[in-house]
C-alpha atoms as a PDB file:
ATOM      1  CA  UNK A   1       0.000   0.000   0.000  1.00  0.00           C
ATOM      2  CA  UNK A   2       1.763   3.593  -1.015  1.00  0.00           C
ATOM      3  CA  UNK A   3       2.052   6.242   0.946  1.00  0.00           C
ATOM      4  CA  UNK A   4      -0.608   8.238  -0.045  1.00  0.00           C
ATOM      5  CA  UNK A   5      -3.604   5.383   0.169  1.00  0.00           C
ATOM      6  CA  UNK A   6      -2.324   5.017   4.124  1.00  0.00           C
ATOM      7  CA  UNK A   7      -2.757   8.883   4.216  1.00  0.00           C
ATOM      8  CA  UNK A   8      -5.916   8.842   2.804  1.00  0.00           C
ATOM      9  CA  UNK A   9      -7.721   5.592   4.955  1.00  0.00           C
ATOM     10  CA  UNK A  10      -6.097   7.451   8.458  1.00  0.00           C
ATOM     11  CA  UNK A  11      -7.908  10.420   7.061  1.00  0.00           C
ATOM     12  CA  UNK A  12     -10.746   8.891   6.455  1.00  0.00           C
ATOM     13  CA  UNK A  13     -10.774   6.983   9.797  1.00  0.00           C
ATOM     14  CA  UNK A  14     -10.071  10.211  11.868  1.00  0.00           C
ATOM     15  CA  UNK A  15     -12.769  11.992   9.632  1.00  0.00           C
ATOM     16  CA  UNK A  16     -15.179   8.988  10.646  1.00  0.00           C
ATOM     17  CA  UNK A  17     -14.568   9.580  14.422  1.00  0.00           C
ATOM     18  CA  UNK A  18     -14.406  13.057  14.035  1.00  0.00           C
ATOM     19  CA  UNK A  19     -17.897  12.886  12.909  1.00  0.00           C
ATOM     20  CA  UNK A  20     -19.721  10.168  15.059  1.00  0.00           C
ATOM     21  CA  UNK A  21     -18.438  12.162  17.989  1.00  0.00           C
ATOM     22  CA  UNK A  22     -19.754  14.932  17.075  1.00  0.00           C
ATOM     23  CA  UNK A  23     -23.099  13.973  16.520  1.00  0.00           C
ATOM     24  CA  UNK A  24     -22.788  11.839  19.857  1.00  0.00           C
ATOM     25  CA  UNK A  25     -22.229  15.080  21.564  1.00  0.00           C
ATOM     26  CA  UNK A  26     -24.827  17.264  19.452  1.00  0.00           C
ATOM     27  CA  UNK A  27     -27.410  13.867  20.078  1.00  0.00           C
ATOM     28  CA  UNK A  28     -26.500  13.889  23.942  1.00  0.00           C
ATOM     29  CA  UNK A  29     -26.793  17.934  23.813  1.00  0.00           C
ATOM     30  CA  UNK A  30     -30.499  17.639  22.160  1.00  0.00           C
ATOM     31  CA  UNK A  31     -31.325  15.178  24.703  1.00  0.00           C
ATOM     32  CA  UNK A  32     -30.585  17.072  27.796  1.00  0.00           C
ATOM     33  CA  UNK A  33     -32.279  19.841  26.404  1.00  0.00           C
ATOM     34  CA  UNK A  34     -34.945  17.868  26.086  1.00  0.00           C
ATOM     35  CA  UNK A  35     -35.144  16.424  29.371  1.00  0.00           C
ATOM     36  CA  UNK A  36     -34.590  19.959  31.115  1.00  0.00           C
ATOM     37  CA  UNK A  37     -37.653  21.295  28.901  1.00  0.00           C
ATOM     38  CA  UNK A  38     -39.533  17.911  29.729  1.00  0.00           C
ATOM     39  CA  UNK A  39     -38.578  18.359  33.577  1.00  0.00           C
ATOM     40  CA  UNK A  40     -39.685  22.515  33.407  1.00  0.00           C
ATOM     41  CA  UNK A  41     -43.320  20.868  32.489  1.00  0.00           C
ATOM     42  CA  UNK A  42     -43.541  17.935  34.207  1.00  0.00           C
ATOM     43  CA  UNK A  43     -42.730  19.492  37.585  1.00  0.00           C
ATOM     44  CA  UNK A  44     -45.294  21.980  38.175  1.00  0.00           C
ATOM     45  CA  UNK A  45     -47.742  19.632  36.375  1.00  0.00           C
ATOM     46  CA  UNK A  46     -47.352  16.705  38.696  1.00  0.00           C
ATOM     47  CA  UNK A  47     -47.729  19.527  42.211  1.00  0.00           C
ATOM     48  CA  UNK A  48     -50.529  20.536  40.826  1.00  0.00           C
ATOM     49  CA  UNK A  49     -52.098  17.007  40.113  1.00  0.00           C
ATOM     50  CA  UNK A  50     -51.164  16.309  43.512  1.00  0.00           C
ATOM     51  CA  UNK A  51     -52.658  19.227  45.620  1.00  0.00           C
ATOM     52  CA  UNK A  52     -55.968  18.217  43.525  1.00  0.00           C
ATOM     53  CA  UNK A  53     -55.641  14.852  44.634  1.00  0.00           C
ATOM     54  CA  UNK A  54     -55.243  16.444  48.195  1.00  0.00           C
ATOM     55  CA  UNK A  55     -57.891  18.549  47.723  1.00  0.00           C
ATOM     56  CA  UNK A  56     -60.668  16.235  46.473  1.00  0.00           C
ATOM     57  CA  UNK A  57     -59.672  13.808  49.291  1.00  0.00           C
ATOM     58  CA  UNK A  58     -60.267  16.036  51.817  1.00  0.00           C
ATOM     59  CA  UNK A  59     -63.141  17.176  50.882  1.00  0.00           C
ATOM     60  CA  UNK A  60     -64.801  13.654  50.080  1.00  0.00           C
ATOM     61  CA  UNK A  61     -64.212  13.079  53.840  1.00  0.00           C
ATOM     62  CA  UNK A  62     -65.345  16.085  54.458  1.00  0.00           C
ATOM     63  CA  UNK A  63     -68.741  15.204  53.114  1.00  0.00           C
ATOM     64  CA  UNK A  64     -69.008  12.310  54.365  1.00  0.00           C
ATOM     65  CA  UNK A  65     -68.916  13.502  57.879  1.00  0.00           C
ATOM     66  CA  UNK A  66     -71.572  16.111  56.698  1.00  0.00           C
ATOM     67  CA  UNK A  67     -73.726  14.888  54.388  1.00  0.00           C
ATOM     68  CA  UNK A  68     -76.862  17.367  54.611  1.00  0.00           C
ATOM     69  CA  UNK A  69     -74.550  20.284  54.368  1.00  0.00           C
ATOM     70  CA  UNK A  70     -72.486  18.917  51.639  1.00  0.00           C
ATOM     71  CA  UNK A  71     -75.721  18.127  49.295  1.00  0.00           C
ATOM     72  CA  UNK A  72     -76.873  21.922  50.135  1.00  0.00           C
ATOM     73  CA  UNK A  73     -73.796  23.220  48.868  1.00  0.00           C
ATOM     74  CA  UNK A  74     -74.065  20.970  45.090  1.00  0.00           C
ATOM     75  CA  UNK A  75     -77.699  21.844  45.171  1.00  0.00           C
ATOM     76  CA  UNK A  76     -76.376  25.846  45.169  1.00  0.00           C
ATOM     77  CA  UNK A  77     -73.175  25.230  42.826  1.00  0.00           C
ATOM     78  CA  UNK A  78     -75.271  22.579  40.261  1.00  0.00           C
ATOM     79  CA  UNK A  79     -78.228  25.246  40.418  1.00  0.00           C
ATOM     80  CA  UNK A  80     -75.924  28.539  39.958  1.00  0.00           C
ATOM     81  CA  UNK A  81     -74.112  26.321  37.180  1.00  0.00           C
ATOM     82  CA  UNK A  82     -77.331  25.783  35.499  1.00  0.00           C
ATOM     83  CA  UNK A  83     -78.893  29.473  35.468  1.00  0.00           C
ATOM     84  CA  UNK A  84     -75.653  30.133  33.808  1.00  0.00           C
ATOM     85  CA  UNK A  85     -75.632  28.317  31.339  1.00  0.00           C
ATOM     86  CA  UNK A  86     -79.074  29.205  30.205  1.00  0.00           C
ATOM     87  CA  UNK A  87     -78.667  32.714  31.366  1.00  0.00           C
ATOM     88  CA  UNK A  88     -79.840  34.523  27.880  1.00  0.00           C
ATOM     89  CA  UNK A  89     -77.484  36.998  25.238  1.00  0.00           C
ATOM     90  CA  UNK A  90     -78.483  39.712  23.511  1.00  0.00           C
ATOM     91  CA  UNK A  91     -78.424  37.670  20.117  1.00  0.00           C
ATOM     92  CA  UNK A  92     -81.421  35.750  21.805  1.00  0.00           C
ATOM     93  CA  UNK A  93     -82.819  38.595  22.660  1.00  0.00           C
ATOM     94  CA  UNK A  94     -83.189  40.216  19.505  1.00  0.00           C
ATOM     95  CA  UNK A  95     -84.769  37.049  18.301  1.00  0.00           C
ATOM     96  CA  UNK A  96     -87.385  36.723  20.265  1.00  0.00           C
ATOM     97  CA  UNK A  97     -88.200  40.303  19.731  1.00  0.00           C
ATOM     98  CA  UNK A  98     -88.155  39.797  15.682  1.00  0.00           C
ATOM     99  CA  UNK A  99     -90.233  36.657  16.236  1.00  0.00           C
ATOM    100  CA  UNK A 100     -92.773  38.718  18.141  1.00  0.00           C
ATOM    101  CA  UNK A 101     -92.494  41.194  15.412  1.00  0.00           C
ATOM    102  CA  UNK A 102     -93.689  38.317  13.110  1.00  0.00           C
ATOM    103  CA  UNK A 103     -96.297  37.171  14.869  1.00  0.00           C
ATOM    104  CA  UNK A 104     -98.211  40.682  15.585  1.00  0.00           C
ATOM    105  CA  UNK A 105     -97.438  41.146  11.213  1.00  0.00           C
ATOM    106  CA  UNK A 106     -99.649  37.912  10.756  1.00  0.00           C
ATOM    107  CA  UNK A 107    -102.471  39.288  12.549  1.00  0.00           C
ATOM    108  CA  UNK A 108    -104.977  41.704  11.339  1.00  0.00           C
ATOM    109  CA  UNK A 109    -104.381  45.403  13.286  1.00  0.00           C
ATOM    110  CA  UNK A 110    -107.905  45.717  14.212  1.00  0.00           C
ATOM    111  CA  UNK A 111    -107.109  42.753  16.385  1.00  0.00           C
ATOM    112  CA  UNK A 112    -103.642  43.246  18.189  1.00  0.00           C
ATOM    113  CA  UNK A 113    -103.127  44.366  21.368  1.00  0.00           C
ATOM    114  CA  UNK A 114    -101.952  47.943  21.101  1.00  0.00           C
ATOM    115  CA  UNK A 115     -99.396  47.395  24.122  1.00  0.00           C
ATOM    116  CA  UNK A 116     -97.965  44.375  22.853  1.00  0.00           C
ATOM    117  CA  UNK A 117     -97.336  46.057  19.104  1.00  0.00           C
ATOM    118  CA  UNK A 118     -95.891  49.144  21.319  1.00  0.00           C
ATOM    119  CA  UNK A 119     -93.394  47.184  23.265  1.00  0.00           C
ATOM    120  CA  UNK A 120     -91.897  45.290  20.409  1.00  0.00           C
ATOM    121  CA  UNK A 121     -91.809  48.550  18.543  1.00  0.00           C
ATOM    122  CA  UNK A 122     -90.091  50.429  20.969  1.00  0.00           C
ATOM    123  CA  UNK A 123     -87.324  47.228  21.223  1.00  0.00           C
ATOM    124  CA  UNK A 124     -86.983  46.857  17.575  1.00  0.00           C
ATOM    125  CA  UNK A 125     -86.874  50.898  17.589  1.00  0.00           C
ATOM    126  CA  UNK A 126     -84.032  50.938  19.975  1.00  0.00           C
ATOM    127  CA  UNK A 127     -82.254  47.750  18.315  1.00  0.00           C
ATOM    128  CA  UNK A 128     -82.282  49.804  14.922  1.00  0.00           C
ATOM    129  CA  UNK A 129     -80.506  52.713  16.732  1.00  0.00           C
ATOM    130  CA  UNK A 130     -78.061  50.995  18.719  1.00  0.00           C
ATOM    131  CA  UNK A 131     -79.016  51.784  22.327  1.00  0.00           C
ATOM    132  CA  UNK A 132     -79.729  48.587  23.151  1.00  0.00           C
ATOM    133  CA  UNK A 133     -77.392  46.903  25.424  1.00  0.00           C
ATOM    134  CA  UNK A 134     -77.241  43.789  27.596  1.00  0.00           C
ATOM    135  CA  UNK A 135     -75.478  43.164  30.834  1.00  0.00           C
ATOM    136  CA  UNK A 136     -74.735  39.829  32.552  1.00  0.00           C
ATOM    137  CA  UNK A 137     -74.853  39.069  36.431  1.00  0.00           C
ATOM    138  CA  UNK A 138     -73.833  35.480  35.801  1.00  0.00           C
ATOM    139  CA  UNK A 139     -77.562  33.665  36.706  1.00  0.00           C
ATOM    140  CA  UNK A 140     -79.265  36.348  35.193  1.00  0.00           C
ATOM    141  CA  UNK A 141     -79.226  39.118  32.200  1.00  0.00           C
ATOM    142  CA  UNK A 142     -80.550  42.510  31.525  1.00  0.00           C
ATOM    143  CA  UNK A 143     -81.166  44.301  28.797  1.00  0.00           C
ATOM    144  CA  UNK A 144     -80.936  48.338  29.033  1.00  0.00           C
ATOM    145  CA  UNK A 145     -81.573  51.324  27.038  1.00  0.00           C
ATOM    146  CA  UNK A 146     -77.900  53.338  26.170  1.00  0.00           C
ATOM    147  CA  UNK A 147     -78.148  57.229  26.586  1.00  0.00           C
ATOM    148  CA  UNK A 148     -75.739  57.566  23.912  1.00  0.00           C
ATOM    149  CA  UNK A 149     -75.243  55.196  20.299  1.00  0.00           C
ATOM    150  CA  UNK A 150     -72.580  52.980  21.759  1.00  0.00           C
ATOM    151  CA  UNK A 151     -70.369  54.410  18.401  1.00  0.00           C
ATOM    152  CA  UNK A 152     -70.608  58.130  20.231  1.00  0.00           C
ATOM    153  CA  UNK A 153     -69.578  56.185  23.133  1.00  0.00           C
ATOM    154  CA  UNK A 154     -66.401  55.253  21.394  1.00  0.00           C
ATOM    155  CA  UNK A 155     -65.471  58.674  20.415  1.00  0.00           C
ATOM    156  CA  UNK A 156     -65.283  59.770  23.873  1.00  0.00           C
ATOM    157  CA  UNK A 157     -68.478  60.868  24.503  1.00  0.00           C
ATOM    158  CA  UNK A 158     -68.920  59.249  28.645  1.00  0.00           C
ATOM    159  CA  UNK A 159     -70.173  62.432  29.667  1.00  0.00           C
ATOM    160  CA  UNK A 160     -73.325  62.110  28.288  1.00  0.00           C
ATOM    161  CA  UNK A 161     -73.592  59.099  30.340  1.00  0.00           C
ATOM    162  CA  UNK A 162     -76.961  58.898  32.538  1.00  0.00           C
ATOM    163  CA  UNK A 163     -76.320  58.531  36.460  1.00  0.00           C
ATOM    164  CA  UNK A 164     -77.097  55.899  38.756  1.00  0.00           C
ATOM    165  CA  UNK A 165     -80.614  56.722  39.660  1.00  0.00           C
ATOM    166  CA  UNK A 166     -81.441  56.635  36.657  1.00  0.00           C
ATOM    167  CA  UNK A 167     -80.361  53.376  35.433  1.00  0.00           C
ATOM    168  CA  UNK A 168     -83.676  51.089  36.977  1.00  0.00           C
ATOM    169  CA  UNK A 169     -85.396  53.121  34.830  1.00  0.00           C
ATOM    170  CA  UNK A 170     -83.638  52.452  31.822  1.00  0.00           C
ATOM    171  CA  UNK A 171     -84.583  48.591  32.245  1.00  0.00           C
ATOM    172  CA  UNK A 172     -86.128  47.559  29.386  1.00  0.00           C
ATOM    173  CA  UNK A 173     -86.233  43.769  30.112  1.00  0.00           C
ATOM    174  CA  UNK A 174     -84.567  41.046  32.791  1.00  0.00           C
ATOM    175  CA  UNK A 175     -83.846  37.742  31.278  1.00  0.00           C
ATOM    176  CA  UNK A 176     -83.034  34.345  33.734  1.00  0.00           C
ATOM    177  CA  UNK A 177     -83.566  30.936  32.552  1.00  0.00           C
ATOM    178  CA  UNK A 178     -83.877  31.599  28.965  1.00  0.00           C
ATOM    179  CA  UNK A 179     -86.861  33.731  29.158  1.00  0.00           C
ATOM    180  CA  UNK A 180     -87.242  37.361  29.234  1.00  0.00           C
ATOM    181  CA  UNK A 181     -89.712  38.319  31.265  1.00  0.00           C
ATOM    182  CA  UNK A 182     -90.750  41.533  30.417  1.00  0.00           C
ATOM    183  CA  UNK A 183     -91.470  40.654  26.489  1.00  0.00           C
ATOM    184  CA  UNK A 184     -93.127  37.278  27.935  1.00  0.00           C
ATOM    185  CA  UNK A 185     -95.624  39.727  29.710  1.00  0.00           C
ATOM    186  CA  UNK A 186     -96.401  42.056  27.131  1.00  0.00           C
ATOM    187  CA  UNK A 187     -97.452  39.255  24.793  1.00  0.00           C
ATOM    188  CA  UNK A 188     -99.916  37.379  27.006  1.00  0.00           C
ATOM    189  CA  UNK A 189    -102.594  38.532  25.196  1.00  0.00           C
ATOM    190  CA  UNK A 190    -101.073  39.637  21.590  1.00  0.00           C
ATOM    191  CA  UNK A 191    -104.124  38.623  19.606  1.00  0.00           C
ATOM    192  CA  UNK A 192    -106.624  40.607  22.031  1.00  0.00           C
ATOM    193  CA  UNK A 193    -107.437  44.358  20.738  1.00  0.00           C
ATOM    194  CA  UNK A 194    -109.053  45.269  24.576  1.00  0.00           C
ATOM    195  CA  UNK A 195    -110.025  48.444  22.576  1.00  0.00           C
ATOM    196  CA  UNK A 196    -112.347  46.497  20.284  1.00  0.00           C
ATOM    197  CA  UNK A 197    -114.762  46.088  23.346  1.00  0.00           C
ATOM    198  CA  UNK A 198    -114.844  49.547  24.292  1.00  0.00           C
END
């Protein structure tokens, strides 16, 4: 074998090594990486899992030593939790109000109630202008007449804004359970013109 082939395999062999150690050390650096990201997670993860644990063990003793009181307490949480989640938007809102619309356009207007085609007016009125607004207290919703368009509002315009006292009166509906109360009332008797007997 010359010279120059012996050169060339020692080369090659150092080159080899060379090589498979570095990616040895790049591998072993990618893998502690790893395992210090992994670790960063999995730490905090597994305390938290574990003061859950804790927690939901205690308090299944804890209602087992006190039953009555621990049922109250679902009863309130599982009741809250379900007036929440039918507590009704302002999308729903304006639905029922358009569906009320509807059904006072298919009857004849000697017949309608003038009180019920007056409330849904006056929503639908204040829905076209934009000063109707809805506020949520969790279990239950309002819905409220604005002062000011809510677009004045974003030019700066919070002086207009009404005061306190006068907000109860700017109520135009409350809404729990899916069902707005105030609309419900005002179309009892849709189809019934009470002037017609007069």
């Amino acid at each position: 074998m010359s010279r120059l082939g012996r050169l060339s395999s020692l080369f090659a062999n150092h080159a080899c090594r060379f090589s498979t150690t570095s990616v040895e050390k790049e591998t072993t650096k990618a893998t502690g990486k790893m395992k210090r990201l992994a670790l960063f997670f999995y730490n905090p993860i597994k305390m938290a899992a574990t003061d859950y644990k804790d927690v939901f063990v205690e308090t299944g003793k804890k209602m087992t030593k006190k039953p009555v009181k621990s049922m109250l307490g679902l009863l309130l949480l599982s009741s809250i939790g379900y007036c929440w989640h039918n507590n009704p938007t302002l999308e729903h809102y304006r639905d029922i109000a358009l569906s009320n619309h509807h059904k006072l356009l298919m009857i004849s207007w000697r017949i309608r109630n003038k009180a019920s085609e007056n409330f849904v007016d006056s929503v639908r009125m204040l829905d076209r202008d934009g000063l109707l607004a809805h506020r949520s207290f969790l279990i239950f919703s309002i819905i409220y007449r604005m002062h000011v368009n809510s677009e004045l509002r974003e030019f700066g315009a919070t002086y207009l804004s009404p005061r306190w006292a006068e907000y109860l009166d700017r109520i135009v509906d409350v809404g729990w359970l899916g069902r707005w109360y105030y609309m419900e009332e005002a179309m009892v008797d849709y189809d019934i013109n009470e002037d017609e007997w007069k």
